[in-house]
PDB file of N, CA and C in Angstrom:
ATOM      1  N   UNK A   1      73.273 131.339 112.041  1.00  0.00           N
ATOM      2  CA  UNK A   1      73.438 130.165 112.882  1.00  0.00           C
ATOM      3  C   UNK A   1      74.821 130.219 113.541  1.00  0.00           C
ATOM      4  N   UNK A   2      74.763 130.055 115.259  1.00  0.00           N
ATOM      5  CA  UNK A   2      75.977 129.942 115.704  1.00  0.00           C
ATOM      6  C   UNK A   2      76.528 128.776 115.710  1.00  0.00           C
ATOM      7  N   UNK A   3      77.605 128.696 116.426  1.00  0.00           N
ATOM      8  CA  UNK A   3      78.093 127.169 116.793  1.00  0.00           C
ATOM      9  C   UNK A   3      79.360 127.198 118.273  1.00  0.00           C
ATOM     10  N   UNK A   4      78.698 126.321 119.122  1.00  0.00           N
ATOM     11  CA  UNK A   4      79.484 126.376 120.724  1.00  0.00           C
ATOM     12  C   UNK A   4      80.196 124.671 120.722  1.00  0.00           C
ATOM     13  N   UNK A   5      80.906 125.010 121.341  1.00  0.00           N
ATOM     14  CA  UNK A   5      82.200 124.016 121.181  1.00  0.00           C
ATOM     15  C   UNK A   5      81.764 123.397 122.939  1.00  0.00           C
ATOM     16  N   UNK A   6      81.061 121.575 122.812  1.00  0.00           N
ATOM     17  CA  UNK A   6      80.722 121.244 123.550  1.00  0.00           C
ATOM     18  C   UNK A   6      82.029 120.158 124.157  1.00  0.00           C
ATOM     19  N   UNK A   7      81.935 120.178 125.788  1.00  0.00           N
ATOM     20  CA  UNK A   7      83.266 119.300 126.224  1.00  0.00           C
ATOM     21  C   UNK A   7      82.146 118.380 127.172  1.00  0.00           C
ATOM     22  N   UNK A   8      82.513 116.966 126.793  1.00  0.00           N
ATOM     23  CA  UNK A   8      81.240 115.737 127.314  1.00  0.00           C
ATOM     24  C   UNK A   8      82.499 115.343 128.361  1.00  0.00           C
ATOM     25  N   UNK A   9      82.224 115.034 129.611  1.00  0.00           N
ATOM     26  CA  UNK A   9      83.883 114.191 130.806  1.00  0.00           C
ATOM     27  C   UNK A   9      82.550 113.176 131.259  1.00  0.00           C
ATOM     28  N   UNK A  10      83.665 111.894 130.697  1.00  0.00           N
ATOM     29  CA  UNK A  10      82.174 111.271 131.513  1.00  0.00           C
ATOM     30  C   UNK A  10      83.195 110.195 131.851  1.00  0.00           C
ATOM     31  N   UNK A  11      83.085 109.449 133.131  1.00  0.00           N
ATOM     32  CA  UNK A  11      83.680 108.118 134.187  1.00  0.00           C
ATOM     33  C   UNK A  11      83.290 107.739 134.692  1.00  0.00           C
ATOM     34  N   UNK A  12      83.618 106.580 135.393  1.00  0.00           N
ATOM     35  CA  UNK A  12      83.072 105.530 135.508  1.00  0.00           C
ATOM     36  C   UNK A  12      84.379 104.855 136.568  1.00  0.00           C
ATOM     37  N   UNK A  13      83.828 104.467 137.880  1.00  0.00           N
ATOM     38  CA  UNK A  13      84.324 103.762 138.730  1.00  0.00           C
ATOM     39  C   UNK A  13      83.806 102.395 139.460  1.00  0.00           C
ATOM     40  N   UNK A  14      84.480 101.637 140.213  1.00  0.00           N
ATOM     41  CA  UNK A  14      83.549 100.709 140.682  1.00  0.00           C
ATOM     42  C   UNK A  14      82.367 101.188 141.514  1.00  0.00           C
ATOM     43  N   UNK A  15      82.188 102.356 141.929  1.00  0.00           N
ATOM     44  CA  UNK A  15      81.609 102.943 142.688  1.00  0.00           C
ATOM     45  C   UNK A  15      80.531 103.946 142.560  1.00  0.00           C
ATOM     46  N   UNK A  16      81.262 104.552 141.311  1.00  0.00           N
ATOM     47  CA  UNK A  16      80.021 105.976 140.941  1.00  0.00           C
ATOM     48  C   UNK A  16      80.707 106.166 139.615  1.00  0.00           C
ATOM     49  N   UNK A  17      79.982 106.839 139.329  1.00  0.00           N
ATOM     50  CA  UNK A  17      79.880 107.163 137.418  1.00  0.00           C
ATOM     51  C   UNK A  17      79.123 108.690 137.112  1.00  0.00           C
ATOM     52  N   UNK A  18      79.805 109.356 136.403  1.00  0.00           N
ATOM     53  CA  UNK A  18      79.056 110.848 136.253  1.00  0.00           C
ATOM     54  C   UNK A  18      79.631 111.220 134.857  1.00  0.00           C
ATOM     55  N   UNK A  19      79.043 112.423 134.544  1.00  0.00           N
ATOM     56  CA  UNK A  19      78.809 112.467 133.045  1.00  0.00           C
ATOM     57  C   UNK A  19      78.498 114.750 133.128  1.00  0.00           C
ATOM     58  N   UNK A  20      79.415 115.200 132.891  1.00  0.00           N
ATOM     59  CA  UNK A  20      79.530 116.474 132.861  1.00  0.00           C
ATOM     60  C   UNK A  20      79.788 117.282 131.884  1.00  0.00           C
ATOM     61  N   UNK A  21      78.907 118.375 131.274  1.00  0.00           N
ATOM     62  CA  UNK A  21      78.772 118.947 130.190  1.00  0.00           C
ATOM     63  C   UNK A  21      79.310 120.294 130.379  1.00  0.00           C
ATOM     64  N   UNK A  22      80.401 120.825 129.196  1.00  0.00           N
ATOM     65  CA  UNK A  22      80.818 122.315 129.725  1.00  0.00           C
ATOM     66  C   UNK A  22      80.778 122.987 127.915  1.00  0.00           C
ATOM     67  N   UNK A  23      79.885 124.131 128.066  1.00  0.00           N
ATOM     68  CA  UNK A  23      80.279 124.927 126.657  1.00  0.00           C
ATOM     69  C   UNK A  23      80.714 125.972 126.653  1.00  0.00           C
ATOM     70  N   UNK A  24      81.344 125.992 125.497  1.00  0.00           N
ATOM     71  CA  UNK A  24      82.350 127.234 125.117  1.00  0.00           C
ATOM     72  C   UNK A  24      81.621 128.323 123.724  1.00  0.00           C
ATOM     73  N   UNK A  25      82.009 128.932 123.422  1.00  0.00           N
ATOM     74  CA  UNK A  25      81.720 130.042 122.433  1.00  0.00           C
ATOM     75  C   UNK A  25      83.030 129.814 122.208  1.00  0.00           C
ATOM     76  N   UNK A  26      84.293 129.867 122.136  1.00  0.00           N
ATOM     77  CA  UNK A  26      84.926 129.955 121.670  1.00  0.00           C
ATOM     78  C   UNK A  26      86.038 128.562 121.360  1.00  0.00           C
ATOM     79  N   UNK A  27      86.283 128.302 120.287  1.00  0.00           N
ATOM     80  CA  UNK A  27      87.022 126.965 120.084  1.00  0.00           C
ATOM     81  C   UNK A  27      88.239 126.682 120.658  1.00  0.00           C
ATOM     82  N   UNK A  28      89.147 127.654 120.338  1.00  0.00           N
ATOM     83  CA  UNK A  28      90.487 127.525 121.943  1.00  0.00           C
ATOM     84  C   UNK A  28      90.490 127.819 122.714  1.00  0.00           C
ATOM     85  N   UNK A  29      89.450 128.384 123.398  1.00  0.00           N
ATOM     86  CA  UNK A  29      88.687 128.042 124.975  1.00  0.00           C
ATOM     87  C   UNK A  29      88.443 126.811 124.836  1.00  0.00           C
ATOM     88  N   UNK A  30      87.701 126.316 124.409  1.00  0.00           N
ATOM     89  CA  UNK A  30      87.305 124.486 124.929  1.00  0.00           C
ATOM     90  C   UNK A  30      88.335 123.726 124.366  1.00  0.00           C
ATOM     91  N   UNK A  31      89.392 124.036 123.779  1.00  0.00           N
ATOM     92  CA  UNK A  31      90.397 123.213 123.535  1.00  0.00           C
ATOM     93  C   UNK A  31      91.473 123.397 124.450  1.00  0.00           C
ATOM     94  N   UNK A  32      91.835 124.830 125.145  1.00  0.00           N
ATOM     95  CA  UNK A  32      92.139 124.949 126.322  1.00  0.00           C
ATOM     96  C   UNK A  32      92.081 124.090 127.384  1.00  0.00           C
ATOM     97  N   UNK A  33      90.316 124.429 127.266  1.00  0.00           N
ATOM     98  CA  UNK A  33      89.919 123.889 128.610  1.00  0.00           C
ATOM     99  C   UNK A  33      90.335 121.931 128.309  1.00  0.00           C
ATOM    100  N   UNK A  34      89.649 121.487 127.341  1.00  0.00           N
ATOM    101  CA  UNK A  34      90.163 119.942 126.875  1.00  0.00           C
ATOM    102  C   UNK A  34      91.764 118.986 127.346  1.00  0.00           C
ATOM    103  N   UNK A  35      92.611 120.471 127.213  1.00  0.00           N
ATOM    104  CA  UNK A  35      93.975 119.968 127.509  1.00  0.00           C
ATOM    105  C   UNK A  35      94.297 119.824 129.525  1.00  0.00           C
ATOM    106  N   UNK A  36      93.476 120.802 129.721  1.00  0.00           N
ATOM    107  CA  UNK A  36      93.465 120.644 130.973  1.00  0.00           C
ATOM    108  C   UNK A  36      93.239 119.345 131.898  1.00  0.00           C
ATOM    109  N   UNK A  37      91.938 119.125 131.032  1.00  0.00           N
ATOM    110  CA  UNK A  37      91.070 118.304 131.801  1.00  0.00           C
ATOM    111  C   UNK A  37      92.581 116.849 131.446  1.00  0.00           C
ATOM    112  N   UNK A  38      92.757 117.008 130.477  1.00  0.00           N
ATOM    113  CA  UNK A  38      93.393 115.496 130.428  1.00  0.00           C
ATOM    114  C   UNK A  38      94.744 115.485 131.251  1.00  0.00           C
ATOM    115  N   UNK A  39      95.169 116.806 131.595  1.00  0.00           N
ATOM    116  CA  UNK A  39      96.496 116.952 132.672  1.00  0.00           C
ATOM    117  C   UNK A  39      95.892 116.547 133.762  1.00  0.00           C
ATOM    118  N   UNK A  40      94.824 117.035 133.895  1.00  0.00           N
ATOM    119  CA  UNK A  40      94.146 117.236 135.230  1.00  0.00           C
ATOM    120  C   UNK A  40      93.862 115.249 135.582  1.00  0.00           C
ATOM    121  N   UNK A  41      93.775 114.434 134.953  1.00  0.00           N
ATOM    122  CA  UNK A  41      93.572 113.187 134.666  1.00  0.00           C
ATOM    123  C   UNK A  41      94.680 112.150 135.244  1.00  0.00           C
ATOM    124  N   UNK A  42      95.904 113.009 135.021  1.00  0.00           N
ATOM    125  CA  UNK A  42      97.117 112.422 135.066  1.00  0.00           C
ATOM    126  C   UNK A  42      97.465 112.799 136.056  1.00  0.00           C
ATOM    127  N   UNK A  43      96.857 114.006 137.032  1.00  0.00           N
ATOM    128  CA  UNK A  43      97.142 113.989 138.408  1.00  0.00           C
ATOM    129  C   UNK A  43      96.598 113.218 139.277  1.00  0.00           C
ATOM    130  N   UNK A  44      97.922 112.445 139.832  1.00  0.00           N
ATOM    131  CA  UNK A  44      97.323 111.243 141.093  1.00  0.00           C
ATOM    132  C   UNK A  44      96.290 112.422 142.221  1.00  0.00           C
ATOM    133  N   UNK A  45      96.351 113.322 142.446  1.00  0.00           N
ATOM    134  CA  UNK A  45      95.349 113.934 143.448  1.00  0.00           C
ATOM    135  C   UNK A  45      94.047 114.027 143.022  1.00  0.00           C
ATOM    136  N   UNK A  46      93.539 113.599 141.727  1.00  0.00           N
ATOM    137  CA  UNK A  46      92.109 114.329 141.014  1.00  0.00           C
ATOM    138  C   UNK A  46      92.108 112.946 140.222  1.00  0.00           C
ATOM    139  N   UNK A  47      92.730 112.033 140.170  1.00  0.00           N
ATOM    140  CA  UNK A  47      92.140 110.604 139.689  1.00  0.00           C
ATOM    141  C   UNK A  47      92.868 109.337 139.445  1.00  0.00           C
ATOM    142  N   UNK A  48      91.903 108.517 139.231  1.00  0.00           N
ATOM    143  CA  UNK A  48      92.433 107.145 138.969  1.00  0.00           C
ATOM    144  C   UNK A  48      93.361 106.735 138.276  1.00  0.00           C
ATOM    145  N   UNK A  49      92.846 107.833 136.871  1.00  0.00           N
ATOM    146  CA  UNK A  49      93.779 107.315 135.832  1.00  0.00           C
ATOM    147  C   UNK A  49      95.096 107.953 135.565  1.00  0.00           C
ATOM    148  N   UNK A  50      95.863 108.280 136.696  1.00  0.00           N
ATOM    149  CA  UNK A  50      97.027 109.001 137.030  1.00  0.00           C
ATOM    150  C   UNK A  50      97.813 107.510 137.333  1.00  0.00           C
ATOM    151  N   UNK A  51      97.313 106.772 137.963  1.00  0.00           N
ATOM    152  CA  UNK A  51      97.469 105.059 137.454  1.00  0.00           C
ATOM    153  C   UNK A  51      98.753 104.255 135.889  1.00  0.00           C
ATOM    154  N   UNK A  52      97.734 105.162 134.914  1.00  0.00           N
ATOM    155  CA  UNK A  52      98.060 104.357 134.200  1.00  0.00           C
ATOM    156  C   UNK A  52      99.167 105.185 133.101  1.00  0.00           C
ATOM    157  N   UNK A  53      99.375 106.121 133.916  1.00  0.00           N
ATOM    158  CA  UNK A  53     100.801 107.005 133.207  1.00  0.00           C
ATOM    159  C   UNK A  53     101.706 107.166 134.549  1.00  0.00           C
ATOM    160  N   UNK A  54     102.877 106.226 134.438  1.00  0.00           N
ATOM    161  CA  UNK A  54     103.574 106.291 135.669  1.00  0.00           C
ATOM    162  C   UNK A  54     104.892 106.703 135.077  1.00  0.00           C
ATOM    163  N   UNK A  55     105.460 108.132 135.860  1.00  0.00           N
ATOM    164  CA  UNK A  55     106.502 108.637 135.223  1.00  0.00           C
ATOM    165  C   UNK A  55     106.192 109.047 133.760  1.00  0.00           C
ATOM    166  N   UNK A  56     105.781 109.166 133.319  1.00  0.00           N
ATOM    167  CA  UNK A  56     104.585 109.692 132.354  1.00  0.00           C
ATOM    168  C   UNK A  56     104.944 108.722 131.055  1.00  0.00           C
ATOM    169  N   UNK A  57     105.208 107.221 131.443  1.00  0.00           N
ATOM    170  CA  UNK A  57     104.956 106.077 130.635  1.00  0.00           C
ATOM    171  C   UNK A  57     103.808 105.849 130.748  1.00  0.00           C
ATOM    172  N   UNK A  58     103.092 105.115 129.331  1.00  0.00           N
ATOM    173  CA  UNK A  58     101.977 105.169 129.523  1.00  0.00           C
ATOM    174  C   UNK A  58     101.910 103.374 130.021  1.00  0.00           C
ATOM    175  N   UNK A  59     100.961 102.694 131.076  1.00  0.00           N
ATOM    176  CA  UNK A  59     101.428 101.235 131.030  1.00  0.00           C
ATOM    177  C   UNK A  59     100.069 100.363 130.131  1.00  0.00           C
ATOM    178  N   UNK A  60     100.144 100.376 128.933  1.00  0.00           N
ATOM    179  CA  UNK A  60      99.518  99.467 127.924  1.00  0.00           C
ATOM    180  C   UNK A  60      99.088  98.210 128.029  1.00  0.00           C
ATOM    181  N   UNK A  61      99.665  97.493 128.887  1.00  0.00           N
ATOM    182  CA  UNK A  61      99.299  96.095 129.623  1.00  0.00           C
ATOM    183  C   UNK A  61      98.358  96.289 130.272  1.00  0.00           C
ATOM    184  N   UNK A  62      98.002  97.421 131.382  1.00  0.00           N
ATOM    185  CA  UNK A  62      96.848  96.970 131.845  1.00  0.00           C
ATOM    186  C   UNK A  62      95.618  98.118 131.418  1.00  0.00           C
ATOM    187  N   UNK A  63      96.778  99.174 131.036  1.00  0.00           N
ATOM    188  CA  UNK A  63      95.461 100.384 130.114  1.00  0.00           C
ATOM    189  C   UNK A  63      94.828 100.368 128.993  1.00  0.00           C
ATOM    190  N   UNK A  64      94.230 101.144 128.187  1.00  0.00           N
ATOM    191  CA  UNK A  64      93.900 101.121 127.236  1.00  0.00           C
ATOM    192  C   UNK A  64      93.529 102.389 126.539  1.00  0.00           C
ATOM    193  N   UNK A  65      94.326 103.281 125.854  1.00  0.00           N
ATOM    194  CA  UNK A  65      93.723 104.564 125.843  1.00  0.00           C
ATOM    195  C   UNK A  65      94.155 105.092 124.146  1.00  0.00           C
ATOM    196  N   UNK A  66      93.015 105.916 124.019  1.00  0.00           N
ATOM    197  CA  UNK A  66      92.355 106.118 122.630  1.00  0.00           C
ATOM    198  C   UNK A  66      92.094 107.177 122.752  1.00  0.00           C
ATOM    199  N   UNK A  67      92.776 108.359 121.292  1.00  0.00           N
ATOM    200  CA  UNK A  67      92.429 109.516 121.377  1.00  0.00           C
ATOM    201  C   UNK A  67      92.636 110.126 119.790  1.00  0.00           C
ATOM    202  N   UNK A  68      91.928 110.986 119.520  1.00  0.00           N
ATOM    203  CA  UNK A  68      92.037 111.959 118.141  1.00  0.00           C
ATOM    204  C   UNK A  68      92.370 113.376 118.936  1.00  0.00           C
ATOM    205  N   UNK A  69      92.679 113.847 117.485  1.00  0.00           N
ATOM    206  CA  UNK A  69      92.772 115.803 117.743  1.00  0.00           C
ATOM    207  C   UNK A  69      92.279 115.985 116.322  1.00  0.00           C
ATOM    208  N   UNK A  70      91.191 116.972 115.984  1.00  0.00           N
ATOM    209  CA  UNK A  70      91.067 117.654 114.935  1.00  0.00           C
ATOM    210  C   UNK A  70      90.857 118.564 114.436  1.00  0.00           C
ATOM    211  N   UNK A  71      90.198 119.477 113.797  1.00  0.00           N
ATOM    212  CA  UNK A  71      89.689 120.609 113.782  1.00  0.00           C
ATOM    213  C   UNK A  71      88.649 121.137 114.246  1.00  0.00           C
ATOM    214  N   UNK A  72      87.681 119.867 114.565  1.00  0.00           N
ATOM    215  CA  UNK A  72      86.298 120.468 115.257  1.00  0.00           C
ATOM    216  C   UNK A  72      85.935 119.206 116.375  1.00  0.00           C
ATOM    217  N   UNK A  73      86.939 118.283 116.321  1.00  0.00           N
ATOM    218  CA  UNK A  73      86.314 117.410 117.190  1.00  0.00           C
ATOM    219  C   UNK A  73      87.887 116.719 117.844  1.00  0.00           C
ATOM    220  N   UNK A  74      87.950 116.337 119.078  1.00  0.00           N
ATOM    221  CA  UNK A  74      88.470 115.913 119.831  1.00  0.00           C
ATOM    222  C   UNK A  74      88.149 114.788 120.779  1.00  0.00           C
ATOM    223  N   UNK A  75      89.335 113.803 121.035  1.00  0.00           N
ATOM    224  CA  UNK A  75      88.640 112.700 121.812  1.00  0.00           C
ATOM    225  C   UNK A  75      89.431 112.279 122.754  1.00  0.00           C
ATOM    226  N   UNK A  76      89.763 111.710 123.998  1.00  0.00           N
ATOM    227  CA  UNK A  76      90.890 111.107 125.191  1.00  0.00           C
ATOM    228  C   UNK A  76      90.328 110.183 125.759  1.00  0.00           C
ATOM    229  N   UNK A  77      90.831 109.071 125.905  1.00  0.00           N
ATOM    230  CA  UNK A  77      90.206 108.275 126.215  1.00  0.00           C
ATOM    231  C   UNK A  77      90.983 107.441 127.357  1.00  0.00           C
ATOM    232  N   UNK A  78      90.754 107.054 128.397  1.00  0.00           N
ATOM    233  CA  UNK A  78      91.653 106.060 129.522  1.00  0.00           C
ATOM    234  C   UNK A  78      90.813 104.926 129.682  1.00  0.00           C
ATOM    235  N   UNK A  79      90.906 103.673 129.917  1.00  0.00           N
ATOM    236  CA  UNK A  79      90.078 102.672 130.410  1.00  0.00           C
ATOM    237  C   UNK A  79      91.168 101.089 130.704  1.00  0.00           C
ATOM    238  N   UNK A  80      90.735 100.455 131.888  1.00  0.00           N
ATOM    239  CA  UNK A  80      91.333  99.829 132.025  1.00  0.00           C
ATOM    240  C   UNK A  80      90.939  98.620 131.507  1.00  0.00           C
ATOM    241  N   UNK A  81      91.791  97.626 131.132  1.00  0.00           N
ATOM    242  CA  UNK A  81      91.262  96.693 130.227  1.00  0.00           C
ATOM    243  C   UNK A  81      90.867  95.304 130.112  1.00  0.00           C
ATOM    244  N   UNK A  82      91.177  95.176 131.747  1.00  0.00           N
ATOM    245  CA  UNK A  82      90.402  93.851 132.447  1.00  0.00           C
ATOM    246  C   UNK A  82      88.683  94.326 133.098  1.00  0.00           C
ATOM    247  N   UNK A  83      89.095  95.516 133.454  1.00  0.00           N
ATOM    248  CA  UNK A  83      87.930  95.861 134.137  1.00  0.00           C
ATOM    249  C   UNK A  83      86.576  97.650 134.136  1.00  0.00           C
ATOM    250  N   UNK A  84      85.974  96.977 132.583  1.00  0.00           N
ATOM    251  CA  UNK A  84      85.171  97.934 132.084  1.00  0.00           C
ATOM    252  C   UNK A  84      84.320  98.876 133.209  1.00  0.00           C
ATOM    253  N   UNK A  85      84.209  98.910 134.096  1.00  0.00           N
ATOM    254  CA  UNK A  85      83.853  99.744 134.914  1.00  0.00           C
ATOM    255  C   UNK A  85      84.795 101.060 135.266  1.00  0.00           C
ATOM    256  N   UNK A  86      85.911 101.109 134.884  1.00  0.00           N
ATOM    257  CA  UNK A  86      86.868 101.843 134.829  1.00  0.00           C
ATOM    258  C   UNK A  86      87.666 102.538 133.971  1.00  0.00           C
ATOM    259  N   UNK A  87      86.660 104.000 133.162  1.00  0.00           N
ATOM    260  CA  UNK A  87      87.278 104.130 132.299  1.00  0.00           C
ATOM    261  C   UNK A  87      87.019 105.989 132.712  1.00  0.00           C
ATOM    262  N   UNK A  88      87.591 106.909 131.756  1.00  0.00           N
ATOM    263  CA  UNK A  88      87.658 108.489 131.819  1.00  0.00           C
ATOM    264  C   UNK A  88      87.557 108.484 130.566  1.00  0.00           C
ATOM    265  N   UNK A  89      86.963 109.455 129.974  1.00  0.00           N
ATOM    266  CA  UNK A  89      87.071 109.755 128.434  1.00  0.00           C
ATOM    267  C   UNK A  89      86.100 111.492 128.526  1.00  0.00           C
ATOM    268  N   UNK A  90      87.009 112.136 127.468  1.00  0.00           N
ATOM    269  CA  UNK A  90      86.684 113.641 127.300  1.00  0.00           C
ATOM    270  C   UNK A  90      86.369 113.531 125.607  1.00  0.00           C
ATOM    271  N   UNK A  91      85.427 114.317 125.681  1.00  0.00           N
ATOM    272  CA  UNK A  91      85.503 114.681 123.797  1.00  0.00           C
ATOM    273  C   UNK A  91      84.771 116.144 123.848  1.00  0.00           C
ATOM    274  N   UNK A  92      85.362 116.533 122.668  1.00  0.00           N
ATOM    275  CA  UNK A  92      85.530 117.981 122.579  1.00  0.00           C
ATOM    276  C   UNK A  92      84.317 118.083 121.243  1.00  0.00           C
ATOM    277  N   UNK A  93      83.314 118.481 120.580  1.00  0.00           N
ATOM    278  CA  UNK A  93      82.377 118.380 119.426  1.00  0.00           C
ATOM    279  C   UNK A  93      82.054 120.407 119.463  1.00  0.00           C
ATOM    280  N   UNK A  94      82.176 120.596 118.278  1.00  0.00           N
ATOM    281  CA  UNK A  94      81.213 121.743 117.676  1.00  0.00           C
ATOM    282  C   UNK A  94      79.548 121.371 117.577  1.00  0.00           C
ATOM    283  N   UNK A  95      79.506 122.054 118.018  1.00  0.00           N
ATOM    284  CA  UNK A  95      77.521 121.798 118.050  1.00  0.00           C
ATOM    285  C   UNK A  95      76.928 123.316 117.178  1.00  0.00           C
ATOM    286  N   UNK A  96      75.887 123.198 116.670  1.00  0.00           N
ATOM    287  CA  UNK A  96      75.369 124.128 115.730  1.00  0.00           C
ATOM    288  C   UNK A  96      74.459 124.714 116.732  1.00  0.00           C
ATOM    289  N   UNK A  97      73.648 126.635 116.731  1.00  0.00           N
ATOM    290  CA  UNK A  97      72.395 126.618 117.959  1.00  0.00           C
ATOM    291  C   UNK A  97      71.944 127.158 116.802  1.00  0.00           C
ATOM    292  N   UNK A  98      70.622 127.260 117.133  1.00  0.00           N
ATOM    293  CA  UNK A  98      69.643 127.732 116.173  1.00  0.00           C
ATOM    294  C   UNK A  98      69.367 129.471 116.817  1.00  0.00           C
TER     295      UNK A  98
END
């Protein structure tokens, strides 16, 4: 039995909402790739939630963000906290294949 290291990006705007699946074979490949995505988050050119780290403070008043690191599972989370339509979140899971 193998096991592929699944990365879930799923957001949510007032506008559109999508949900994107990427697997890895290898675990620091998708933890690689994991760290990216959340830099990639914090760039005002590629998203919203570049917002809510200004000068790379994070602003807690109007954000809300939630995250683990572990050995097989990973989580990042951004959402704003008046207005649930607006959130980014990545998680990183080992999955088993038959």
């Amino acid at each position: 039995m193998d096991n592929v290291y699944m990365i879930k990006f799923m957001w949510s705007t007032d506008d559109d909402s999508d949900c994107e699946i990427e697997l890895y074979k290898s675990y620091d490949d998708a933890v690689k790739r994991f760290n990216e995505m959340t830099e990639n988050e914090k760039n005002p050119d590629m998203s919203w939630v570049s917002e809510a780290f200004n000068d790379g403070q994070f602003d807690d008043e109007t954000y809300e963000l939630n995250y683990y690191t572990g050995s097989e599972y990973m989580y990042w989370s951004v959402s704003m906290r008046d207005d649930g339509n607006f959130y980014s979140t990545i998680i990183l899971t080992k999955e088993r294949v038959k």
